[in-house]
C-alpha atoms as a PDB file:
ATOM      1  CA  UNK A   1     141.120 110.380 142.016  1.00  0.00           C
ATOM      2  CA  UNK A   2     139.170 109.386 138.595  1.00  0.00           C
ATOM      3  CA  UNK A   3     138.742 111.855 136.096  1.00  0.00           C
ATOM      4  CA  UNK A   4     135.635 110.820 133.779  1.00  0.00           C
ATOM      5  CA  UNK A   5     134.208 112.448 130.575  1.00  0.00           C
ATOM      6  CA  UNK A   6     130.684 111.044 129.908  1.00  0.00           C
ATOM      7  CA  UNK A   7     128.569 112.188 127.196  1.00  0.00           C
ATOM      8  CA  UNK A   8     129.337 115.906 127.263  1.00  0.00           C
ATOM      9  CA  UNK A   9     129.826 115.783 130.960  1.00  0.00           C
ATOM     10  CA  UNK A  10     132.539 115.984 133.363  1.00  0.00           C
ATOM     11  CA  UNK A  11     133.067 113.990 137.266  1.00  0.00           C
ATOM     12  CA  UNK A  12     135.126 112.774 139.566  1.00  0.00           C
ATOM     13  CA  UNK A  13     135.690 110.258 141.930  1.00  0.00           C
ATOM     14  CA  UNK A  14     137.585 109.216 144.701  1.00  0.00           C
ATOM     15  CA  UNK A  15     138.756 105.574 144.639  1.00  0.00           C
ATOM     16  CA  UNK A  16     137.912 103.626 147.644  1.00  0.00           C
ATOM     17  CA  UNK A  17     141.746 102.142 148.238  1.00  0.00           C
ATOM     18  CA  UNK A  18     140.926 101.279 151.504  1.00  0.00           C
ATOM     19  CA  UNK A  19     137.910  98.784 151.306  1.00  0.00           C
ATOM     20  CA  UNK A  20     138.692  97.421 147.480  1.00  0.00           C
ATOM     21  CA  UNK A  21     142.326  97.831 147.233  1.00  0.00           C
ATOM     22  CA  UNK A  22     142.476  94.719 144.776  1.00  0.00           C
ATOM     23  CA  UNK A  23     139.611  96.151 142.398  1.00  0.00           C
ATOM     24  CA  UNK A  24     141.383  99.944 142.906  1.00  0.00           C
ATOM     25  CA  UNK A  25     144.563  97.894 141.424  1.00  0.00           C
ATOM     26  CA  UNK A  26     142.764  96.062 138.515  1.00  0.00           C
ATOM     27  CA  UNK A  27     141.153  99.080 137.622  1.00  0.00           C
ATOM     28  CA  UNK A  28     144.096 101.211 137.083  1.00  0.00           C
ATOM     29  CA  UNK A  29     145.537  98.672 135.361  1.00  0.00           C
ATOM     30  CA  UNK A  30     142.733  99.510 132.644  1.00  0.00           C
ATOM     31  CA  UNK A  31     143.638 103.222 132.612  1.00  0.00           C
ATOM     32  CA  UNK A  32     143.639 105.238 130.063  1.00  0.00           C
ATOM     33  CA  UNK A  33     140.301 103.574 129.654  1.00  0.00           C
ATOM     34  CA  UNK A  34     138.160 104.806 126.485  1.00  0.00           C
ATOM     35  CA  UNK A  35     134.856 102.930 125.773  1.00  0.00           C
ATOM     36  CA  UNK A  36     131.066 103.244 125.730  1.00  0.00           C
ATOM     37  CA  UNK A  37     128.310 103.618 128.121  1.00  0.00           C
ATOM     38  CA  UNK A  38     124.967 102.405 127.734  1.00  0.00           C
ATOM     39  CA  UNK A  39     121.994 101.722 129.572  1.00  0.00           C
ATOM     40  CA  UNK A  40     121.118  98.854 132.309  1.00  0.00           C
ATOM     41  CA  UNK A  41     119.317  96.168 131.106  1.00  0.00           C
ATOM     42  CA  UNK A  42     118.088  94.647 133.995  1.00  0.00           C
ATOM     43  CA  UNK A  43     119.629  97.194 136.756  1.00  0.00           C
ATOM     44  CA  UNK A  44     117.316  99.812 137.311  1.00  0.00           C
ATOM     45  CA  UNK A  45     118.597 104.158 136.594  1.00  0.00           C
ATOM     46  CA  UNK A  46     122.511 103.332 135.469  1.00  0.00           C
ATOM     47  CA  UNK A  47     124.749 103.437 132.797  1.00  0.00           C
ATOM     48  CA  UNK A  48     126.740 100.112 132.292  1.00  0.00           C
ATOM     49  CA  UNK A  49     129.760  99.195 130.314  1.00  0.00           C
ATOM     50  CA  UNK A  50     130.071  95.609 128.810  1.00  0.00           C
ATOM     51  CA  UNK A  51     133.487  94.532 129.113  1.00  0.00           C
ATOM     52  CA  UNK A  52     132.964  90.316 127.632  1.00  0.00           C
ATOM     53  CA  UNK A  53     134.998  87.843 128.968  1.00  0.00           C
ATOM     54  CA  UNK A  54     138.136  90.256 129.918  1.00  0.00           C
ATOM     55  CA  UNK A  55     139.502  88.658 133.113  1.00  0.00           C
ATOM     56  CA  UNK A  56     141.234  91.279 135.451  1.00  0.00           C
ATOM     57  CA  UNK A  57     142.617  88.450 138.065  1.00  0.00           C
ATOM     58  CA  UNK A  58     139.610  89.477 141.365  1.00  0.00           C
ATOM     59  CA  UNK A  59     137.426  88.190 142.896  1.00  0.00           C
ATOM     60  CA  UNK A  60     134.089  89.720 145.291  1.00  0.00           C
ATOM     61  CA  UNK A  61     135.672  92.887 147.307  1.00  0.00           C
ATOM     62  CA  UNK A  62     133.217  95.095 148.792  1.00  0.00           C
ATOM     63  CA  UNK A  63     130.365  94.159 147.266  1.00  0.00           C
ATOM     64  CA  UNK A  64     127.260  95.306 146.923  1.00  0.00           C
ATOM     65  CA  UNK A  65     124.026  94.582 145.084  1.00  0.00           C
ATOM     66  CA  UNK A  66     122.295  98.107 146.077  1.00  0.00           C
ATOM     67  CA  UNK A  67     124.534 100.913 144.859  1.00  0.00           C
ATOM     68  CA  UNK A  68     123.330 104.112 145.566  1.00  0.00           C
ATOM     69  CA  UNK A  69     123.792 107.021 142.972  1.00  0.00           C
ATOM     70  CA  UNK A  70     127.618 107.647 142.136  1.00  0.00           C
ATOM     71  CA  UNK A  71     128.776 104.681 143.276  1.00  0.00           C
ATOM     72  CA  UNK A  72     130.640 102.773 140.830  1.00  0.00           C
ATOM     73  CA  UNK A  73     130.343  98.946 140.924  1.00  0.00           C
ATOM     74  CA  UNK A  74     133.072  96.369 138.891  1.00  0.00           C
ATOM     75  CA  UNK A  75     132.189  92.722 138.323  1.00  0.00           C
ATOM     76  CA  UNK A  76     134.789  91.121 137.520  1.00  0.00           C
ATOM     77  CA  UNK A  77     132.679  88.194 135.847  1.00  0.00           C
ATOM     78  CA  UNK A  78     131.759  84.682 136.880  1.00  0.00           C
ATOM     79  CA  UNK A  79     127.630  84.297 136.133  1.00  0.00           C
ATOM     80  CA  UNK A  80     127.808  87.026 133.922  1.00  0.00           C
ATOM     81  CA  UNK A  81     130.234  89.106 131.721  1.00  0.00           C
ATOM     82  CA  UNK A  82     132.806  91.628 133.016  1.00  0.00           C
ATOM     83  CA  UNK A  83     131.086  94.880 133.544  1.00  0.00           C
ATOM     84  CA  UNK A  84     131.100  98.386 135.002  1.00  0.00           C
ATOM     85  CA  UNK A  85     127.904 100.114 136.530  1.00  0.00           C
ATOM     86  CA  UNK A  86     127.404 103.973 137.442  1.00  0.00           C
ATOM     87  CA  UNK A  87     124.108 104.177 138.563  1.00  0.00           C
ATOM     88  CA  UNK A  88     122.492 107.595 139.034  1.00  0.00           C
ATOM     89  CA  UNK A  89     118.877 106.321 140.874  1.00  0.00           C
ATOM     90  CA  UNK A  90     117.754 103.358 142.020  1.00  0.00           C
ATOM     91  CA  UNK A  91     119.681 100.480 141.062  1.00  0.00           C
ATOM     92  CA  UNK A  92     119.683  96.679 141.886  1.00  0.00           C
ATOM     93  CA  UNK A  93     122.159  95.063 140.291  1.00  0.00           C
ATOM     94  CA  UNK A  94     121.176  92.183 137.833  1.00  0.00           C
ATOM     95  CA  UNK A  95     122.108  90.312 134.899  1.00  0.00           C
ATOM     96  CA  UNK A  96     119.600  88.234 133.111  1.00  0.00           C
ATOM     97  CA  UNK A  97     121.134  85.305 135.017  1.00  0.00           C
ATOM     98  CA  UNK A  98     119.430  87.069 138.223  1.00  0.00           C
ATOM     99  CA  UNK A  99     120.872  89.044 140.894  1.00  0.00           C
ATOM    100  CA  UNK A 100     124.342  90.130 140.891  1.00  0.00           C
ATOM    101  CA  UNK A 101     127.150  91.543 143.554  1.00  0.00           C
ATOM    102  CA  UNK A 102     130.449  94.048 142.544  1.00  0.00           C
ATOM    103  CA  UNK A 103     132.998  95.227 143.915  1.00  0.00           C
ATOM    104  CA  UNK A 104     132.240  99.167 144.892  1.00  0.00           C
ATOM    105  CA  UNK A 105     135.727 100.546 143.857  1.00  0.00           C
ATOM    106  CA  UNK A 106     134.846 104.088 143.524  1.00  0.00           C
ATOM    107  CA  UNK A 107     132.596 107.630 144.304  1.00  0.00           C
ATOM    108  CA  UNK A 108     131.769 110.263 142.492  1.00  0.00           C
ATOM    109  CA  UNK A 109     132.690 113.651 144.339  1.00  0.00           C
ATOM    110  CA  UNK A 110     132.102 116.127 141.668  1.00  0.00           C
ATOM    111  CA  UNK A 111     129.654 116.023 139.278  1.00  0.00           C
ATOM    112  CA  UNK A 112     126.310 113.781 140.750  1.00  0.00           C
ATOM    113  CA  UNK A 113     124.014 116.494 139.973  1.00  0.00           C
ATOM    114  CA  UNK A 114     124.648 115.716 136.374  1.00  0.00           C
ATOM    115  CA  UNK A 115     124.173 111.688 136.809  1.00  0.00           C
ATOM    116  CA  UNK A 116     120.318 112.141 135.916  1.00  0.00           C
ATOM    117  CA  UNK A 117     120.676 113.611 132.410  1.00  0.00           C
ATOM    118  CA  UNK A 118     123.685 111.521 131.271  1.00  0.00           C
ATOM    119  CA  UNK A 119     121.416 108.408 132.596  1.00  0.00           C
ATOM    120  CA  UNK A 120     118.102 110.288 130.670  1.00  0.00           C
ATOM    121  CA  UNK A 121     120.800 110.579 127.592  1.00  0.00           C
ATOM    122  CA  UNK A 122     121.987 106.896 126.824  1.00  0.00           C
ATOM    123  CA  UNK A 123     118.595 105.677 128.122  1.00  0.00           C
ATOM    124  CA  UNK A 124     116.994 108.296 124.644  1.00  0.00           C
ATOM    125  CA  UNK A 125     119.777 109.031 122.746  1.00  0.00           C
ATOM    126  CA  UNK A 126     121.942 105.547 123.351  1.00  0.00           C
ATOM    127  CA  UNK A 127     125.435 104.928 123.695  1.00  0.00           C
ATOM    128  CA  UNK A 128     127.490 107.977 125.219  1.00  0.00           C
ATOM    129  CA  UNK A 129     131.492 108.090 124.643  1.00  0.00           C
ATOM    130  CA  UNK A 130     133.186 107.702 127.892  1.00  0.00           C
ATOM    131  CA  UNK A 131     137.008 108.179 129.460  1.00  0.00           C
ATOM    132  CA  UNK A 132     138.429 107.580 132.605  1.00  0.00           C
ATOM    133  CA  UNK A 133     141.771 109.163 133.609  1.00  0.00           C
ATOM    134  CA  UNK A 134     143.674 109.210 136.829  1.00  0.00           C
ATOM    135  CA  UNK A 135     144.453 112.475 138.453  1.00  0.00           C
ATOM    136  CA  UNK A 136     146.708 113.970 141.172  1.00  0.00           C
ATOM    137  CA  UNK A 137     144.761 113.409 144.942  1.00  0.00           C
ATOM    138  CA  UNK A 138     143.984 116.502 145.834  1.00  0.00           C
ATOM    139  CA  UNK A 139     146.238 117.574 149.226  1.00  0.00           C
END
């Protein structure tokens, strides 16, 4: 489990070890992760994290262009930069090099009722601090 802190608000989410065990890996290599989200660009309703040229050693693993809301996406780069994506409405995933595919590594179980105001929040107010810690699974 994921523990997140995003702009004043608190999820979590279950990682999804069985169908992205490579991106699950990658990503906890990254943890303690502190950073910044910010709006999509091209996207749709999500908050994104640019992450450059950082190369985390993956390729395509359950991918998906369509995330639905809580579902967060990791690209580990190629046509565009490295980037994480938490959507919280509609979202195609894009870059401005056209349509994009990442690797759905993880679900929000607590906490999607607030996705819509921390989305409403960087899109009005900009950049929101944002943490992601590993927990205990829950038994």
């Amino acid at each position: 489990m994921i523990e997140i802190t995003a702009g004043g608000f608190e999820f979590t989410a279950r990682l999804e070890e069985a169908a992205a065990a490579q991106t699950v890996a990658a990503f906890r290599r990254l943890l303690p992760l502190e950073s910044r989200i910010i709006h999509v660009r091209w996207s749709g309703e999500g908050g994104w994290i640019p992450m450059g040229d950082l190369d985390v050693g993956i390729g395509p693993e359950n991918a998906t262009r369509y995330p639905n809301p809580g579902e967060l996406i990791f690209y580990p780069g190629g046509v565009s930069e490295t980037e994480l994506l938490l959507p919280y409405g509609y979202c195609k995933f894009a870059s401005k090099a056209g349509q994009l595919a990442a690797n759905h590594f993880a679900t929000l179980v607590e906490g999607g009722e607030r996705l819509a105001e921390l989305g409403r929040r960087t899109l009005w107010e900009g950049a929101q601090p944002i943490s992601f810690r590993e927990t205990a699974t829950p038994p």
